[in-house]
C-alpha atoms as a PDB file:
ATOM      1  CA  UNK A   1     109.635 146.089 151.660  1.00  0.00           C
ATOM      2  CA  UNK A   2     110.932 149.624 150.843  1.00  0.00           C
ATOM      3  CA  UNK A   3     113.084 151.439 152.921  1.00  0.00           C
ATOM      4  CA  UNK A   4     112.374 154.662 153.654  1.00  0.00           C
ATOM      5  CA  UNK A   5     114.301 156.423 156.146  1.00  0.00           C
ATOM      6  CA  UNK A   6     117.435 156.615 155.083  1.00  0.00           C
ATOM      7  CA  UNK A   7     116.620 158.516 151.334  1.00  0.00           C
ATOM      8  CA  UNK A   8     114.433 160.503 153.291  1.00  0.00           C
ATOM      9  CA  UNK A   9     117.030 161.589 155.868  1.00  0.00           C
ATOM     10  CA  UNK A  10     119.497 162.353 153.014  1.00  0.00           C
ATOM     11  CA  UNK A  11     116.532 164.161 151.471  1.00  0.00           C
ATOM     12  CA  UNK A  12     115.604 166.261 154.448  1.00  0.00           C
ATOM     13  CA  UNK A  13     119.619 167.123 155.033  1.00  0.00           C
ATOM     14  CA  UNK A  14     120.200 168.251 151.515  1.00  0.00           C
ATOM     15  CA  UNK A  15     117.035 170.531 151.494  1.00  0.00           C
ATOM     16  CA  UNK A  16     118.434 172.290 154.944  1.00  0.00           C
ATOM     17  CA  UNK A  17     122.087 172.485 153.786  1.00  0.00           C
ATOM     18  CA  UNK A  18     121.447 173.865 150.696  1.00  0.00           C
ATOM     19  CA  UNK A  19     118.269 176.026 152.049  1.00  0.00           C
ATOM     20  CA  UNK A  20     120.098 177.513 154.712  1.00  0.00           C
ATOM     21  CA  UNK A  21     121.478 179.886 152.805  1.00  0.00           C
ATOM     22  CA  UNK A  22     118.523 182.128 152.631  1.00  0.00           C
ATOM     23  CA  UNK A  23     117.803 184.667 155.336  1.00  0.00           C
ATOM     24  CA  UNK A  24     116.948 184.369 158.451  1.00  0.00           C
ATOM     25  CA  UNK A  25     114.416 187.180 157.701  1.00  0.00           C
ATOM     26  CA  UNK A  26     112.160 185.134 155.017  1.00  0.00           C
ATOM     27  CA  UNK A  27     109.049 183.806 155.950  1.00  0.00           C
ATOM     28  CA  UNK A  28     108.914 180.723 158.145  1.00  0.00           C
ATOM     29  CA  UNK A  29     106.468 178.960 155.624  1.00  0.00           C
ATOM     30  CA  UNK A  30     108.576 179.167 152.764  1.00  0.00           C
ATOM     31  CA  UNK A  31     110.955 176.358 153.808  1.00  0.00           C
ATOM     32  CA  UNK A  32     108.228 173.983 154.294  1.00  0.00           C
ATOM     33  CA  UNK A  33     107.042 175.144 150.731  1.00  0.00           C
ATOM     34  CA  UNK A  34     110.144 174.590 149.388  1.00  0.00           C
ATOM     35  CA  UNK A  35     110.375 170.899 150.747  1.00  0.00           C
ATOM     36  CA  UNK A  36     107.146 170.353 149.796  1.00  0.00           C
ATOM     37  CA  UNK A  37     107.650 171.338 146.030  1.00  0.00           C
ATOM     38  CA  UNK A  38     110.965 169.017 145.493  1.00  0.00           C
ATOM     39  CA  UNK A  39     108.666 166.145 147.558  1.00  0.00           C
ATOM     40  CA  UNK A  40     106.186 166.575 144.310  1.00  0.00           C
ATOM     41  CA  UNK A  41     109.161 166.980 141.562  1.00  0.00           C
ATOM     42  CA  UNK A  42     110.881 164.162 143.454  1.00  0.00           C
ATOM     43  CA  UNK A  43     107.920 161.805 142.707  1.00  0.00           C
ATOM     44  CA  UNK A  44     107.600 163.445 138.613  1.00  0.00           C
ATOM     45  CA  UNK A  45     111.344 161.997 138.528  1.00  0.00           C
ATOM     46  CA  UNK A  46     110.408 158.407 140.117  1.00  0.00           C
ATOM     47  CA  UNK A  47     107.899 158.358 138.150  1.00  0.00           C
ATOM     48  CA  UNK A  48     109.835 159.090 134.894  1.00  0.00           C
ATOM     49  CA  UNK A  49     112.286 156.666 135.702  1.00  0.00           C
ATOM     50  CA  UNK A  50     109.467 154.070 135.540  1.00  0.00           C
ATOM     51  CA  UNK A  51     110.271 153.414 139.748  1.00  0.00           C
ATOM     52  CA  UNK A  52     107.062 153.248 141.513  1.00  0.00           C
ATOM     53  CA  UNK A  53     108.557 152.476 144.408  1.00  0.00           C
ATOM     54  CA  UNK A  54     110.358 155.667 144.830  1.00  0.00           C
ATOM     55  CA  UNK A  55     107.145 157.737 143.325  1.00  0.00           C
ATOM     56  CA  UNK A  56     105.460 156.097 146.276  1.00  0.00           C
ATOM     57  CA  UNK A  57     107.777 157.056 149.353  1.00  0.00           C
ATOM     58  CA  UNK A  58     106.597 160.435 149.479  1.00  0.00           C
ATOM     59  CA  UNK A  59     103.111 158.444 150.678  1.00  0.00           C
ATOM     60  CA  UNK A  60     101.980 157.658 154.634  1.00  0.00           C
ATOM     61  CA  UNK A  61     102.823 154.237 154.492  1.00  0.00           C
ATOM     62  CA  UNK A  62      99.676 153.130 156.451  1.00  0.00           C
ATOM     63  CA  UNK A  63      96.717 151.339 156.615  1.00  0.00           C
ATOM     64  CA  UNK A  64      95.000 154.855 156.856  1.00  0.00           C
ATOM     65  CA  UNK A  65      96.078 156.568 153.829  1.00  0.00           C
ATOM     66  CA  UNK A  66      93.262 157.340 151.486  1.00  0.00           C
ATOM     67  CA  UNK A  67      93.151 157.817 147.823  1.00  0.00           C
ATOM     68  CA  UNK A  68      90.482 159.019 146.313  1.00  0.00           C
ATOM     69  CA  UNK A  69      89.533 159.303 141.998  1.00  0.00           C
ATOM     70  CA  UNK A  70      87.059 158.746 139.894  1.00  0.00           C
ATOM     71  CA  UNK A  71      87.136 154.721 140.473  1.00  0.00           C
ATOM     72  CA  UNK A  72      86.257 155.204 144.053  1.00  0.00           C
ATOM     73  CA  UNK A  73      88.477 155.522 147.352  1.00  0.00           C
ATOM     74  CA  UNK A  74      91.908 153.143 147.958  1.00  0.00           C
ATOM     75  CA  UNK A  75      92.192 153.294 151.658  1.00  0.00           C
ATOM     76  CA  UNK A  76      96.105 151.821 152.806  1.00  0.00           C
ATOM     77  CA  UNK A  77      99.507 152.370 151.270  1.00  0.00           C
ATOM     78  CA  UNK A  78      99.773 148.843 149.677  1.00  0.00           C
ATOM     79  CA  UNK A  79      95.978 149.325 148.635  1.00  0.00           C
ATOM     80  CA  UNK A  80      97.455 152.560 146.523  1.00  0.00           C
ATOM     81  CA  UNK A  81     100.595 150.980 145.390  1.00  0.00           C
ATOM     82  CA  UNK A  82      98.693 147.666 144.060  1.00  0.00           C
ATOM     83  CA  UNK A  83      96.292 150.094 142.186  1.00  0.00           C
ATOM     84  CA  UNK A  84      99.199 151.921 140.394  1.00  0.00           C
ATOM     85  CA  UNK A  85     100.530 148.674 139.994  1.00  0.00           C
ATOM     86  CA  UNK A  86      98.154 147.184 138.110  1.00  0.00           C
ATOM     87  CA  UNK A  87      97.377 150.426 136.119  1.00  0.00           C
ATOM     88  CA  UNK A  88     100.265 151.502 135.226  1.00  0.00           C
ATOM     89  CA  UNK A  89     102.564 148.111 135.063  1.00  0.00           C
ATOM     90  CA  UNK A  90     105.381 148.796 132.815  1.00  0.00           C
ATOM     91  CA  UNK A  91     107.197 152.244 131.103  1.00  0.00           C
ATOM     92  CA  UNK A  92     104.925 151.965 128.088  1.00  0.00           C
ATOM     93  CA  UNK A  93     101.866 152.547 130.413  1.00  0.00           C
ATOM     94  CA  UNK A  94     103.689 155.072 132.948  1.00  0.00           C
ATOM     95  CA  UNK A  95     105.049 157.194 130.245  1.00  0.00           C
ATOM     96  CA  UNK A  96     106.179 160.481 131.298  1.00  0.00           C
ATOM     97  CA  UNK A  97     104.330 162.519 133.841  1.00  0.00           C
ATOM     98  CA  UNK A  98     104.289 166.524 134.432  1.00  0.00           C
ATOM     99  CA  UNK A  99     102.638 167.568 137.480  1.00  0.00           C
ATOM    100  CA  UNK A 100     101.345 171.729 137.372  1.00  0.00           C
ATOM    101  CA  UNK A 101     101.627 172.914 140.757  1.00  0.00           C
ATOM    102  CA  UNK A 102      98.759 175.793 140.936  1.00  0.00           C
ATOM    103  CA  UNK A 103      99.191 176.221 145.080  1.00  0.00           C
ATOM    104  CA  UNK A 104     100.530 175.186 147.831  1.00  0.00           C
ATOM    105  CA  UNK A 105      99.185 176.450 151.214  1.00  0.00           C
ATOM    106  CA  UNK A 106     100.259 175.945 154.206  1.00  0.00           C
ATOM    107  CA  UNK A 107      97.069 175.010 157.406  1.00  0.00           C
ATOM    108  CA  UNK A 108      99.376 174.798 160.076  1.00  0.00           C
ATOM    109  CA  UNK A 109     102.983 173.953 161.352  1.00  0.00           C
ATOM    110  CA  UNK A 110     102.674 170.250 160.812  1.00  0.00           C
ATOM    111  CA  UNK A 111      99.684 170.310 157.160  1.00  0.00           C
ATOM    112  CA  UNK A 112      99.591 171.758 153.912  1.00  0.00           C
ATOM    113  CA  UNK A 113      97.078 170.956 150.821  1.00  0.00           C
ATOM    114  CA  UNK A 114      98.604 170.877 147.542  1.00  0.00           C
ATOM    115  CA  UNK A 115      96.183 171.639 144.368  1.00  0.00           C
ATOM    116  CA  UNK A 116      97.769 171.246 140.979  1.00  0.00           C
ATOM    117  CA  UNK A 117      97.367 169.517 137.409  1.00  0.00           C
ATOM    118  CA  UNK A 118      98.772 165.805 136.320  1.00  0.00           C
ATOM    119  CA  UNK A 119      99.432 165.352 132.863  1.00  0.00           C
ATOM    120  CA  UNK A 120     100.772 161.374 131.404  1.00  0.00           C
ATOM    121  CA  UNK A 121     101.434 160.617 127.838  1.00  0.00           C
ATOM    122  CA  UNK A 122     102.141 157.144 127.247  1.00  0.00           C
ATOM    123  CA  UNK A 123     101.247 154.458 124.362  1.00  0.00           C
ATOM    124  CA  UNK A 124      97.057 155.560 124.329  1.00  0.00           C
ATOM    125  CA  UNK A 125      97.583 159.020 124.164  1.00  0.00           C
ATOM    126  CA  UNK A 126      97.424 162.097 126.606  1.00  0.00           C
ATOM    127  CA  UNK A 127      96.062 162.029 129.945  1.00  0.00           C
ATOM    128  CA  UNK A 128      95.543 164.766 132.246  1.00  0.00           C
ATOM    129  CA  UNK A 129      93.711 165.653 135.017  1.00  0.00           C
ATOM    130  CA  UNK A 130      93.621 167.644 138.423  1.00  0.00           C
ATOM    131  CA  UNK A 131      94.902 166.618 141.853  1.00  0.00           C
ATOM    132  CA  UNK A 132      94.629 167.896 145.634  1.00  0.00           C
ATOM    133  CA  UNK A 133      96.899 166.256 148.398  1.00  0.00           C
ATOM    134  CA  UNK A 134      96.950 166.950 152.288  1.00  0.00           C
ATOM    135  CA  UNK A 135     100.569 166.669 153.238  1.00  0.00           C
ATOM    136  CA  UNK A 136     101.229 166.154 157.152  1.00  0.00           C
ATOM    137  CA  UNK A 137     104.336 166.056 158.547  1.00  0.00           C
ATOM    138  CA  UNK A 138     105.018 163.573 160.979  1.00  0.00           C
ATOM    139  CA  UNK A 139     107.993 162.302 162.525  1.00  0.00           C
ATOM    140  CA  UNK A 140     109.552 165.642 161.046  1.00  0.00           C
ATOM    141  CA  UNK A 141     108.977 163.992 157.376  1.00  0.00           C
ATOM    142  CA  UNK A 142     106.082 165.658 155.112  1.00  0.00           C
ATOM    143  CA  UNK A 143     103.936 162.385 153.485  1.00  0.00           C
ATOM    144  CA  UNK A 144     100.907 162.704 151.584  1.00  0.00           C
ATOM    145  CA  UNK A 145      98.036 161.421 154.017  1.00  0.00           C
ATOM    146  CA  UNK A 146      95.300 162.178 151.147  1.00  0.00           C
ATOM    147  CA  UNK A 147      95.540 162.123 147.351  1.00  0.00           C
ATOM    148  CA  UNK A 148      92.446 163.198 145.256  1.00  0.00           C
ATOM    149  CA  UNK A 149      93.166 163.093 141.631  1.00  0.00           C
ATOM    150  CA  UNK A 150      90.424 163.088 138.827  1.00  0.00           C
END
């Protein structure tokens, strides 16, 4: 079992401390954008570092997440994690990912949808492909509650 809470809460804490220098004046959204964005380069890192487990935090760890690509729709976070798993099981298969944020917009106070570009190059070549997440924050944490990546 992972745990979660406590690199999230020193997550969360560094991203206020060191964003509360900006004005009070800025826009209200940007904040949440900012979280959101390190959330995303957070996972590129995991990811990197060949530590699914990490890359995966940043996901609703429920029965009800949904992940949807070209092989159909995952539906639970062990459901996603066994799929990445099995597709990706060692560094020579994860190689080194670089996501391309295009947007991020914000719906409402508590959801956002991401749309960007994924790119892996590992031991069969270049992969790359296009991605839109739904990011909802709950229990003041923002997790990805949808992934669609072709």
């Amino acid at each position: 079992m992972i745990r979660i809470k406590p690199f999230l809460s020193i997550f969360y804490l560094s991203t206020i401390i060191f964003g509360s220098t900006k004005s009070f004046s800025q826009n209200t959204s940007e904040p949440e954008i900012h979280i959101i964005t390190n959330i995303i380069h957070l996972q590129e890192t995991a990811w990197n570092n060949d530590n699914l487990d990490s890359f995966m935090l940043f996901y609703w760890n429920s029965p009800e997440l949904r992940f949807v690509s070209k092989k159909g729709i995952n539906k639970g976070w062990q459901q996603v994690y066994d799929s990445y798993k099995k597709g990706y099981p060692d560094k020579t298969k994860m190689g080194i990912l670089t996501f391309d944020i295009k947007s991020i917009e914000l719906i409402d106070k508590k959801n956002a949808v991401v749309i960007g570009g994924w790119e892996v190059k590992n031991d069969t070549g270049t992969h790359a492909g296009y991605f839109s997440l739904w990011f909802k924050k709950m229990k003041g944490h923002w997790v990805i509650v949808v992934d669609h990546t072709s």
